[in-house]
PDB file of N, CA and C in Angstrom:
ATOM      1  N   UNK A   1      35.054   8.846  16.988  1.00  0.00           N
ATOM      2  CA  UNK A   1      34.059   8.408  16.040  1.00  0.00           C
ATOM      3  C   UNK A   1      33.893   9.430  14.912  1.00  0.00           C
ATOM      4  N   UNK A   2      33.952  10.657  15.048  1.00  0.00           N
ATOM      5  CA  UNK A   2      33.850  11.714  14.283  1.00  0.00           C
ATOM      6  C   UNK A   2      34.798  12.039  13.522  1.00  0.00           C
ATOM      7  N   UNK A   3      36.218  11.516  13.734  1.00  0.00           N
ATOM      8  CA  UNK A   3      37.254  11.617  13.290  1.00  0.00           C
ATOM      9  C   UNK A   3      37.416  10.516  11.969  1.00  0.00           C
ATOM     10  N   UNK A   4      36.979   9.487  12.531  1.00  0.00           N
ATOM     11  CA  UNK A   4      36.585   8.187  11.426  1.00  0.00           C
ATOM     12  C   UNK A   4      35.521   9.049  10.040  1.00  0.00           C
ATOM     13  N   UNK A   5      34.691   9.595  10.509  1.00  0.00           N
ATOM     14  CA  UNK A   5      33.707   9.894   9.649  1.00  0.00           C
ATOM     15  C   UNK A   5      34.051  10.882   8.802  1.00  0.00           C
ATOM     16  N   UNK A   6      35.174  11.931   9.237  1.00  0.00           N
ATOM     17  CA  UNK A   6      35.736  12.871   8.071  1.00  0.00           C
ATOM     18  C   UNK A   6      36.720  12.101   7.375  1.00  0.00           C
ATOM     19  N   UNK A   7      37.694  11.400   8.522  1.00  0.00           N
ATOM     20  CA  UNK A   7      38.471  10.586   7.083  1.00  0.00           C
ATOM     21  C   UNK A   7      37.504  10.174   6.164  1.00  0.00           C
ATOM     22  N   UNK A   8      36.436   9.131   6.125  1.00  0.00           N
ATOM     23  CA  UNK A   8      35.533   8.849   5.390  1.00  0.00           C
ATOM     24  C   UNK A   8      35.477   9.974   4.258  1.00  0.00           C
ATOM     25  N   UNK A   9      35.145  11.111   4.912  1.00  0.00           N
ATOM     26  CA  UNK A   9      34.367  12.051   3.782  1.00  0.00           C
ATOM     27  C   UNK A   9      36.059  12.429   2.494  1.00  0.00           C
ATOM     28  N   UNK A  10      37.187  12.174   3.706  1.00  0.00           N
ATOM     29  CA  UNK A  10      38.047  12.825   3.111  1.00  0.00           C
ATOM     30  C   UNK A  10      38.441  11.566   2.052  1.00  0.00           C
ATOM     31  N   UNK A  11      38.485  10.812   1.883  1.00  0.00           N
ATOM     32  CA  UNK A  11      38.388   9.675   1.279  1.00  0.00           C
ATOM     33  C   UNK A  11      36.985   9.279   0.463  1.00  0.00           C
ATOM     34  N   UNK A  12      36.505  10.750  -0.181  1.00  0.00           N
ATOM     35  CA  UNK A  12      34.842  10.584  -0.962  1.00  0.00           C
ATOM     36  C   UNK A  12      35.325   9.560  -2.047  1.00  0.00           C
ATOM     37  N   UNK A  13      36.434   9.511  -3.485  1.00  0.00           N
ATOM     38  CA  UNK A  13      36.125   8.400  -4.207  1.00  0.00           C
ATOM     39  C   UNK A  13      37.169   7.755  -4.462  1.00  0.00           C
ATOM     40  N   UNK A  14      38.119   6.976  -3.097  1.00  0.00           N
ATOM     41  CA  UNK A  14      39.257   6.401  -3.066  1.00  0.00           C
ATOM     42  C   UNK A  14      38.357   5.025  -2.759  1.00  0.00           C
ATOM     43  N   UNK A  15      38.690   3.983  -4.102  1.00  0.00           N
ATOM     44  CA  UNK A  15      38.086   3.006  -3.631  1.00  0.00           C
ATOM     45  C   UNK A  15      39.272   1.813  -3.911  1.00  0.00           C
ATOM     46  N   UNK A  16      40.500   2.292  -3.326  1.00  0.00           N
ATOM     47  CA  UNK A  16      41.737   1.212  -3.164  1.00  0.00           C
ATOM     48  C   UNK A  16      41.569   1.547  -1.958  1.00  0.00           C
ATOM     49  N   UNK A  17      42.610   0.264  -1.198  1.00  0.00           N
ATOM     50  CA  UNK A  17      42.830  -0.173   0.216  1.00  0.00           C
ATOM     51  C   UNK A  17      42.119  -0.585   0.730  1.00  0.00           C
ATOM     52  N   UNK A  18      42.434  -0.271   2.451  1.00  0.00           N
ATOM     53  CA  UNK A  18      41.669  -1.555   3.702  1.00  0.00           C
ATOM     54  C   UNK A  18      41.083  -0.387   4.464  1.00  0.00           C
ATOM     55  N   UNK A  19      39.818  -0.497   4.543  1.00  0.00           N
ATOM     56  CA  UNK A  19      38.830   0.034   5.809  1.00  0.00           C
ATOM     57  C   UNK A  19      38.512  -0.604   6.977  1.00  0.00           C
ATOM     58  N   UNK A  20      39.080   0.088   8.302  1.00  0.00           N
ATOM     59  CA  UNK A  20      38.950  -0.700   9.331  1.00  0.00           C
ATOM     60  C   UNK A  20      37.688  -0.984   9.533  1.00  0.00           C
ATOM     61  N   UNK A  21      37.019  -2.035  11.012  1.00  0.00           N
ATOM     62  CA  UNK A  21      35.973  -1.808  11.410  1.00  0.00           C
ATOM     63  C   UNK A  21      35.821  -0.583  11.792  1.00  0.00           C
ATOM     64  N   UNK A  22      36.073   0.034  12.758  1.00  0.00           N
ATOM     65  CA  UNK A  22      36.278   1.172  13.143  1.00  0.00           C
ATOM     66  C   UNK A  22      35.551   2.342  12.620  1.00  0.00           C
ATOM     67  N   UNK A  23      36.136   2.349  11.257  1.00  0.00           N
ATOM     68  CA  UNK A  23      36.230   3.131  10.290  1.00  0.00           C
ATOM     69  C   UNK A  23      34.833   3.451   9.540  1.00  0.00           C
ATOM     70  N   UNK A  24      34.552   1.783   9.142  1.00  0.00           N
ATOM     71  CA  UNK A  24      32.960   1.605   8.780  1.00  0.00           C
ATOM     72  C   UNK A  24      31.750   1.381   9.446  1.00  0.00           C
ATOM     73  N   UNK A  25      32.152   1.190  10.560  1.00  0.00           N
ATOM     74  CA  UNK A  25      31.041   1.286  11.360  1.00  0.00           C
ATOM     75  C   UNK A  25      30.526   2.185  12.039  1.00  0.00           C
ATOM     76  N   UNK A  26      31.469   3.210  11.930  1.00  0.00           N
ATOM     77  CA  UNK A  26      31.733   5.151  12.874  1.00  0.00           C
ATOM     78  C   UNK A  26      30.958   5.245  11.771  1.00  0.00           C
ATOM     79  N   UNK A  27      31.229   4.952  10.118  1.00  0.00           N
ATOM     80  CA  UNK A  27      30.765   6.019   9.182  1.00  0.00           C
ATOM     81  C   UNK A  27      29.078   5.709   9.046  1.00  0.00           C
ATOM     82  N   UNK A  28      28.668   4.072   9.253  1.00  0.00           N
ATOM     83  CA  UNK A  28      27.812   3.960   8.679  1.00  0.00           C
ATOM     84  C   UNK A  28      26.692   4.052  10.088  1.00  0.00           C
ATOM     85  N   UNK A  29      27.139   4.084  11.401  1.00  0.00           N
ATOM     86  CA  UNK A  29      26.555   4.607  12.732  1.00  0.00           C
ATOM     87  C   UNK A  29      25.585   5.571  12.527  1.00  0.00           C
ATOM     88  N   UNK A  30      26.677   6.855  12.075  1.00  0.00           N
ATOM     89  CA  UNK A  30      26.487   8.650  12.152  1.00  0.00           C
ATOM     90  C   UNK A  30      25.338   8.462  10.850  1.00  0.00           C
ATOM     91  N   UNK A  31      25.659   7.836  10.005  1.00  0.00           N
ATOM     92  CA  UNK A  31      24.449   7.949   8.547  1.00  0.00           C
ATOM     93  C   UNK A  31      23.295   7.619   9.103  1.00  0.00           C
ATOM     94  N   UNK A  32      22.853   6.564   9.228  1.00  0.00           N
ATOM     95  CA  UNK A  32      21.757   5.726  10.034  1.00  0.00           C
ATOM     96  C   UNK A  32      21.581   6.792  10.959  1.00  0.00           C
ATOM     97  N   UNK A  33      22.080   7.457  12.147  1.00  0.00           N
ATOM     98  CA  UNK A  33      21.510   7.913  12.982  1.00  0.00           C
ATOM     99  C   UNK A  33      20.824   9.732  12.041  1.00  0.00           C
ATOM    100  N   UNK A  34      21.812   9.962  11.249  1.00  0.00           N
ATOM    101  CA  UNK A  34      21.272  11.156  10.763  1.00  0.00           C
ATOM    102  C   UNK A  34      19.583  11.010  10.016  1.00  0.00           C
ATOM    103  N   UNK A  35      19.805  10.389   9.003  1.00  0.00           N
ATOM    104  CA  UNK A  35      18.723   9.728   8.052  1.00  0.00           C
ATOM    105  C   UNK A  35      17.264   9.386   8.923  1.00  0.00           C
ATOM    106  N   UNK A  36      17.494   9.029  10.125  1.00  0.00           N
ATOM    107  CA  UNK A  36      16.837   8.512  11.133  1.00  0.00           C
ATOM    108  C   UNK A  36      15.989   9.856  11.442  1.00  0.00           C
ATOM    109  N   UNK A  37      16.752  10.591  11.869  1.00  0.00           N
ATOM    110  CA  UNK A  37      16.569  12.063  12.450  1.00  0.00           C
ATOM    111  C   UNK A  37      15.795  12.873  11.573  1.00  0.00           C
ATOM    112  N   UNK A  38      16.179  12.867  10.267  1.00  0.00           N
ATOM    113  CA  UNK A  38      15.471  13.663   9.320  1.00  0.00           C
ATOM    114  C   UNK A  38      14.054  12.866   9.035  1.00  0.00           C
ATOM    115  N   UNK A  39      14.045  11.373   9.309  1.00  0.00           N
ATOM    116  CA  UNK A  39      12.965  10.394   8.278  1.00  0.00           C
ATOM    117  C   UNK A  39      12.146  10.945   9.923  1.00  0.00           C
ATOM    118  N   UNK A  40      12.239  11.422  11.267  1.00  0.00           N
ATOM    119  CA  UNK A  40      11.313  11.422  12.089  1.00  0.00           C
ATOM    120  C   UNK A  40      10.645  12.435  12.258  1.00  0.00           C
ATOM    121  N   UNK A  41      12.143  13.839  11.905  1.00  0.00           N
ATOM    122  CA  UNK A  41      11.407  15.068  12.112  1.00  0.00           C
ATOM    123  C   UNK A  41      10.149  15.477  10.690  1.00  0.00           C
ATOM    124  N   UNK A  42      10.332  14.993   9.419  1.00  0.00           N
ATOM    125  CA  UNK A  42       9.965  14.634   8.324  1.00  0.00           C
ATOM    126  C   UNK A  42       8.323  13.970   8.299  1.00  0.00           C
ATOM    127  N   UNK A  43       8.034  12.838   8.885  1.00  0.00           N
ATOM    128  CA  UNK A  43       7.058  12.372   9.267  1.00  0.00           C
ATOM    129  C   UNK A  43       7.205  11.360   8.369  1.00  0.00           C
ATOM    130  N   UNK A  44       8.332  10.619   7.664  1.00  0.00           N
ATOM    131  CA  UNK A  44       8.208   9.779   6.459  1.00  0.00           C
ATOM    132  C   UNK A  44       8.231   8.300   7.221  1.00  0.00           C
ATOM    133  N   UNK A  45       8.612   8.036   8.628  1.00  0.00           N
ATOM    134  CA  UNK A  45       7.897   6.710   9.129  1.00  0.00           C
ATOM    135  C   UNK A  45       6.761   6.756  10.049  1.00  0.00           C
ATOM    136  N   UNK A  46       6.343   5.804   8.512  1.00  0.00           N
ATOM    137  CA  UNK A  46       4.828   5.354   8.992  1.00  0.00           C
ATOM    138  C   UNK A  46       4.774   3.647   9.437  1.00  0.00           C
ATOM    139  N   UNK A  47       3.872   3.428  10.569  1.00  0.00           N
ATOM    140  CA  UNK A  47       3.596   2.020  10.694  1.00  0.00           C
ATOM    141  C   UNK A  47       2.412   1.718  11.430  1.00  0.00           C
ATOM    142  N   UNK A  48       2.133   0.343  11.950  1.00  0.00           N
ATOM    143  CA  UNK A  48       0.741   0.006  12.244  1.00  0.00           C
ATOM    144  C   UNK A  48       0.593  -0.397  13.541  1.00  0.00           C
ATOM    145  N   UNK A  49      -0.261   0.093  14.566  1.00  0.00           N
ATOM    146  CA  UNK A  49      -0.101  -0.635  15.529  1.00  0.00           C
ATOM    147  C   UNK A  49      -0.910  -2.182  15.681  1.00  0.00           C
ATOM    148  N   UNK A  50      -0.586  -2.922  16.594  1.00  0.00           N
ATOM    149  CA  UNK A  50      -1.284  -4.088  16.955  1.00  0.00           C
ATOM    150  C   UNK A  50      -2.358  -4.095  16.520  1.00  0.00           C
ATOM    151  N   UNK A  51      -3.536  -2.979  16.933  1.00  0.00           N
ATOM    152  CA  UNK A  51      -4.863  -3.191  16.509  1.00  0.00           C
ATOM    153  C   UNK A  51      -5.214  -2.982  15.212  1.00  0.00           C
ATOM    154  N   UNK A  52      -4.201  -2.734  13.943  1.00  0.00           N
ATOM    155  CA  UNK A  52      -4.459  -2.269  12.743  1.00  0.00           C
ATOM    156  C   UNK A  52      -4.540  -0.683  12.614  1.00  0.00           C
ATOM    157  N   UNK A  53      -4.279   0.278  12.938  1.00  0.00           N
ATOM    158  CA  UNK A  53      -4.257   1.376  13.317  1.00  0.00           C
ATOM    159  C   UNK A  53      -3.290   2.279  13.008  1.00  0.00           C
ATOM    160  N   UNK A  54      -2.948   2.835  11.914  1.00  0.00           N
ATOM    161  CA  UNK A  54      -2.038   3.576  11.414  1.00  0.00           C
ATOM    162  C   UNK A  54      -1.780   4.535  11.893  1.00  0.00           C
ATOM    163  N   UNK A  55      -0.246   4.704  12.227  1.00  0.00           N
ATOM    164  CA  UNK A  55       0.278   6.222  12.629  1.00  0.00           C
ATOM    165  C   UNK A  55       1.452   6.520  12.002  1.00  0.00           C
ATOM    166  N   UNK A  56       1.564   7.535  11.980  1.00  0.00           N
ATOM    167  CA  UNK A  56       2.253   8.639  10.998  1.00  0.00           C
ATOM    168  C   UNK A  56       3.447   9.239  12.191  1.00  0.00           C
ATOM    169  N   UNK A  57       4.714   9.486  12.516  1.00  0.00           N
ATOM    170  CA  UNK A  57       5.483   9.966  13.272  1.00  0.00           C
ATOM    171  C   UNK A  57       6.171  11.386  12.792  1.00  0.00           C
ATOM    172  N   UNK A  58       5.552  12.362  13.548  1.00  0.00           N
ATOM    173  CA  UNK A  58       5.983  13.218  13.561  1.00  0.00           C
ATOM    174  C   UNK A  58       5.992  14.228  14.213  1.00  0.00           C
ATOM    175  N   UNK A  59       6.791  15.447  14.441  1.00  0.00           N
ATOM    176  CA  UNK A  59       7.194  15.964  15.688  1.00  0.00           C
ATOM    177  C   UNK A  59       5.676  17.012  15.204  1.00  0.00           C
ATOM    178  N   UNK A  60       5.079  17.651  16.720  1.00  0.00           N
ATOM    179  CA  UNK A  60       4.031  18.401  16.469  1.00  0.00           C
ATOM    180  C   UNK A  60       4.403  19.430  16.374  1.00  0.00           C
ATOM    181  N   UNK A  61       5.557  20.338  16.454  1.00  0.00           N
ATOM    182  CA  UNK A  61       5.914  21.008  16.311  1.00  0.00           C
ATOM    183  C   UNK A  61       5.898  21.606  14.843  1.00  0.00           C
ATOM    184  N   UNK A  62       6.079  20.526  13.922  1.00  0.00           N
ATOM    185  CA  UNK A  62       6.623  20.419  12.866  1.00  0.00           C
ATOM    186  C   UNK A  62       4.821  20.453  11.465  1.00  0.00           C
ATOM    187  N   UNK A  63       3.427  19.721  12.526  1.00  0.00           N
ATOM    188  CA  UNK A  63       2.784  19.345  11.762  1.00  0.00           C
ATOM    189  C   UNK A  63       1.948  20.603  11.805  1.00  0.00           C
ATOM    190  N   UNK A  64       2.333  22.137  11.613  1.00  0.00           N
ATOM    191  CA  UNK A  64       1.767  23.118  11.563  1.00  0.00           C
ATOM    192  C   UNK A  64       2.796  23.819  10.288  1.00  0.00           C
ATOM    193  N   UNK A  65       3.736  23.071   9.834  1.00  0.00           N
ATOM    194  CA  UNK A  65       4.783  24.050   8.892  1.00  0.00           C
ATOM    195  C   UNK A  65       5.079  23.214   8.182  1.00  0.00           C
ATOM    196  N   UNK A  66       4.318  23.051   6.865  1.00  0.00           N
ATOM    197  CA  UNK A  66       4.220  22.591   6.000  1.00  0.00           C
ATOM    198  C   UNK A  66       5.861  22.555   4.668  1.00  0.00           C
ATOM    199  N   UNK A  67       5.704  24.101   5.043  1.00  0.00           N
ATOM    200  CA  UNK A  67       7.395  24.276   4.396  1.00  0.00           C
ATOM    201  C   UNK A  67       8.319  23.983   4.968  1.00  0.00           C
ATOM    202  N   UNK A  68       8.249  23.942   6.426  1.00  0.00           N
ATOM    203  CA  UNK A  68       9.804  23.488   6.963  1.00  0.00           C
ATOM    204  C   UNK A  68       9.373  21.732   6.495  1.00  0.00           C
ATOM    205  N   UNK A  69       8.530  21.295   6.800  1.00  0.00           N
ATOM    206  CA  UNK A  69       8.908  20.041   6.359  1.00  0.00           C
ATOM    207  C   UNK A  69       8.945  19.647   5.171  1.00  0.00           C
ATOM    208  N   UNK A  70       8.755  20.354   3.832  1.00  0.00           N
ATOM    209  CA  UNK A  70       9.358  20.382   2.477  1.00  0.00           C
ATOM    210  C   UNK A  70      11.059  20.572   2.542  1.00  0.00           C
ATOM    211  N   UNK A  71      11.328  21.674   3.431  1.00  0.00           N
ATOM    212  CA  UNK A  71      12.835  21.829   2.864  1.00  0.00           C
ATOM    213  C   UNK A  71      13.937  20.544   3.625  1.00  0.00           C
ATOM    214  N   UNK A  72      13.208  20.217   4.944  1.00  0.00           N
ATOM    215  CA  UNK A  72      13.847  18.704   5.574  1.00  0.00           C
ATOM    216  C   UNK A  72      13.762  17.946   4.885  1.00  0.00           C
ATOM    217  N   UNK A  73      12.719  17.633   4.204  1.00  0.00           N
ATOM    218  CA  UNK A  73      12.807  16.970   3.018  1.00  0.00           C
ATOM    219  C   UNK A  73      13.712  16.504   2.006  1.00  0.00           C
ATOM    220  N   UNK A  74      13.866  17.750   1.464  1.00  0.00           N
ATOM    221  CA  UNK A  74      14.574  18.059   0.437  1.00  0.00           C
ATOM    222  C   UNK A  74      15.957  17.934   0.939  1.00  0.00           C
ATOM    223  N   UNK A  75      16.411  18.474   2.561  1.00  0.00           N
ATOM    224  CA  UNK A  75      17.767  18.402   2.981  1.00  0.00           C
ATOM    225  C   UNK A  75      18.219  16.394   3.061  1.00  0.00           C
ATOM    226  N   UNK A  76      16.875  16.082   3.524  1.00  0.00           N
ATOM    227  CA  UNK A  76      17.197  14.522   3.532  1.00  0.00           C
ATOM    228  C   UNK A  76      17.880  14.003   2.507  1.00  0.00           C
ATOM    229  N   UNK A  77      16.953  14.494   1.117  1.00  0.00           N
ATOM    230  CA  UNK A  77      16.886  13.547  -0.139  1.00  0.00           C
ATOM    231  C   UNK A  77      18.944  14.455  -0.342  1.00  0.00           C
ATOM    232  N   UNK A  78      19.127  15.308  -0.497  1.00  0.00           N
ATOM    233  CA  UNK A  78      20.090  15.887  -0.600  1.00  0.00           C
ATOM    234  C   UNK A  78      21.709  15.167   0.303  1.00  0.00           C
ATOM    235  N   UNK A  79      21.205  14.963   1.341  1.00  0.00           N
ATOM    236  CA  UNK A  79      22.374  14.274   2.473  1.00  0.00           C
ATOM    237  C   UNK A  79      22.226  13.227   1.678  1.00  0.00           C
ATOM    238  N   UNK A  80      21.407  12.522   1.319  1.00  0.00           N
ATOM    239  CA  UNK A  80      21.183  11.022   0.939  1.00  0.00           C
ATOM    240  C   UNK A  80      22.093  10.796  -0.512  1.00  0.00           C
ATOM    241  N   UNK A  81      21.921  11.818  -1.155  1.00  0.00           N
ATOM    242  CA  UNK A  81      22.623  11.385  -3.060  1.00  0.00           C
ATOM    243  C   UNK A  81      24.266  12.051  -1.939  1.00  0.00           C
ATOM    244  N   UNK A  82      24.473  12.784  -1.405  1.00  0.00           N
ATOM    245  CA  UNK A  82      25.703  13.457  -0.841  1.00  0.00           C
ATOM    246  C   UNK A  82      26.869  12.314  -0.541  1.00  0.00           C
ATOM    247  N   UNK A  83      25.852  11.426   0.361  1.00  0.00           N
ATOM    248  CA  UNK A  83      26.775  10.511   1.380  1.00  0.00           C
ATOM    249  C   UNK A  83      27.007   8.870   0.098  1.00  0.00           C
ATOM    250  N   UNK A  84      26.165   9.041  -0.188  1.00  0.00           N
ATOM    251  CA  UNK A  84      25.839   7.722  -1.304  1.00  0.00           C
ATOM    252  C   UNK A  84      27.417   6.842  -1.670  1.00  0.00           C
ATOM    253  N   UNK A  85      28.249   8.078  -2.441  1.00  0.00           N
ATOM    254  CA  UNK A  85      29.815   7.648  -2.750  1.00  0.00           C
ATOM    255  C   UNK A  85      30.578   6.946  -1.904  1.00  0.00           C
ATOM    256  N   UNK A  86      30.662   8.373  -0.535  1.00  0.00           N
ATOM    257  CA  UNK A  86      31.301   7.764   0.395  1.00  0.00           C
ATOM    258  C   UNK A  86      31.418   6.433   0.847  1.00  0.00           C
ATOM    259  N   UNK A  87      29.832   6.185   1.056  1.00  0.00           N
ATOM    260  CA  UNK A  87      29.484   4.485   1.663  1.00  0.00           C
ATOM    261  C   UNK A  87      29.725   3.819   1.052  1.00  0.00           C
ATOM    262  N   UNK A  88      29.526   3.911  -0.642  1.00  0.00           N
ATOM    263  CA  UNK A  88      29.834   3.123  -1.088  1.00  0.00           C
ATOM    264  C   UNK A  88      31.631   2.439  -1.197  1.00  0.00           C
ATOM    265  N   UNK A  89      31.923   3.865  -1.261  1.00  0.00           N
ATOM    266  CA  UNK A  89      33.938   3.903  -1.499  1.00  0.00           C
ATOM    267  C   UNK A  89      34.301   2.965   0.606  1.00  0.00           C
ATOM    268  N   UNK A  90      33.863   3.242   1.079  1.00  0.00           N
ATOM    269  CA  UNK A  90      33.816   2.912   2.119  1.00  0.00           C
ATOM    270  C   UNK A  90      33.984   1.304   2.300  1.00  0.00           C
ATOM    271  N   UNK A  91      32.441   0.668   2.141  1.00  0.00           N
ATOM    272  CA  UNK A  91      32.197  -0.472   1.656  1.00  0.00           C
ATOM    273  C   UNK A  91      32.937  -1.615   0.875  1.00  0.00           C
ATOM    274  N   UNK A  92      33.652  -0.627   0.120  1.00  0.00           N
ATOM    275  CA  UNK A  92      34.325  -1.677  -1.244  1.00  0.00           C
ATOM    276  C   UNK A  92      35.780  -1.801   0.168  1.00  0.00           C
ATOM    277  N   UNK A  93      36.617  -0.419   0.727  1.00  0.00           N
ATOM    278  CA  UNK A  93      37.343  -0.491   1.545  1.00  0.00           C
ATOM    279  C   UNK A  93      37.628  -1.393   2.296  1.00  0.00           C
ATOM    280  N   UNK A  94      36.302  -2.037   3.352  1.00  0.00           N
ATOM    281  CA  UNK A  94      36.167  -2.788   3.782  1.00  0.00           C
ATOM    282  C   UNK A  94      36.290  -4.095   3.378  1.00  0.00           C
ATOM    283  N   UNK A  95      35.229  -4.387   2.349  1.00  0.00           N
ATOM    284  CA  UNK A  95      35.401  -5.472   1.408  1.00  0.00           C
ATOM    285  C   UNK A  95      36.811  -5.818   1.505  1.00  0.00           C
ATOM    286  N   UNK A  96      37.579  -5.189   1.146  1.00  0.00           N
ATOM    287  CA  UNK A  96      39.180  -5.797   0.287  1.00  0.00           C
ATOM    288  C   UNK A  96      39.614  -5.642   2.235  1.00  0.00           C
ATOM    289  N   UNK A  97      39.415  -5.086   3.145  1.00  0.00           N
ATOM    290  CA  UNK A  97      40.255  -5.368   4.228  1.00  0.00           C
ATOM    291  C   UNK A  97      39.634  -6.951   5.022  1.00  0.00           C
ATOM    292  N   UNK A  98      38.400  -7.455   4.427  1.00  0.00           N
ATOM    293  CA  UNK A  98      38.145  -8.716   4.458  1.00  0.00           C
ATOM    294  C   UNK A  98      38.381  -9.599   3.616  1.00  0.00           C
ATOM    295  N   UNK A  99      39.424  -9.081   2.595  1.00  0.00           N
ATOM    296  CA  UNK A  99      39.834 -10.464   1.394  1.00  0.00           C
ATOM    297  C   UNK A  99      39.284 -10.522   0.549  1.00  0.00           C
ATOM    298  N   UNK A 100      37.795 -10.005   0.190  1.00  0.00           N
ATOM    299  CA  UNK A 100      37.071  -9.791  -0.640  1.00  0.00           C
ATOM    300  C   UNK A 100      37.266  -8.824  -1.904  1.00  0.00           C
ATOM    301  N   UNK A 101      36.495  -9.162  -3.132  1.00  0.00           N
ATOM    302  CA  UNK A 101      36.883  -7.880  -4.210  1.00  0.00           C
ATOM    303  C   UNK A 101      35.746  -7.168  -4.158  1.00  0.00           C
ATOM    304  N   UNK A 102      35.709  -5.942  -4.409  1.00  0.00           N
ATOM    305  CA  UNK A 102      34.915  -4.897  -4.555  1.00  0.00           C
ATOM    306  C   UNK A 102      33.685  -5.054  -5.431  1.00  0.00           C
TER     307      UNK A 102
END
């Protein structure tokens, strides 16, 4: 799976050819699960419970350090413009290995 995901990276703005499943689904797995990781340690999902009751998710560890959760932050928003190409070059990959144009 990890092997899929550096070809990916190694392939940042090749947007000819065919992307396996394989290929796009290793890459777009590891994103989702990263993004995930940062949006929890972060505290940026918020939702409601049943009774109307808002909660905020975040590690307690974390809700005493105000700066570490600025620079996760910032590492999020950073992974996020980073990976952006890839998925996209990725995507179009796929596209054309389903017949489709980019």
């Amino acid at each position: 799976m990890l092997n899929w995901y550096r070809y990916c990276l190694r392939k940042y703005f090749d947007f000819n050819g065919r992307a396996s499943r394989a290929e796009f689904w290793s890459f777009a797995l590891i994103n989702i699960f990263v993004l995930f990781s940062f949006s929890l340690l972060t505290g940026t999902i918020h939702g409601e419970t049943t009774s109307g009751e808002k909660y905020r998710v975040m590690l307690a560890a974390l809700n005493n350090s105000p700066t570490l959760v600025s620079v996760l932050t910032i590492l999020e928003v950073v992974f996020g413009v980073f990976i952006f190409c890839p998925a996209l070059a990725v995507t179009v990959r796929r596209l054309h290995d389903r017949n489709h144009s980019g």
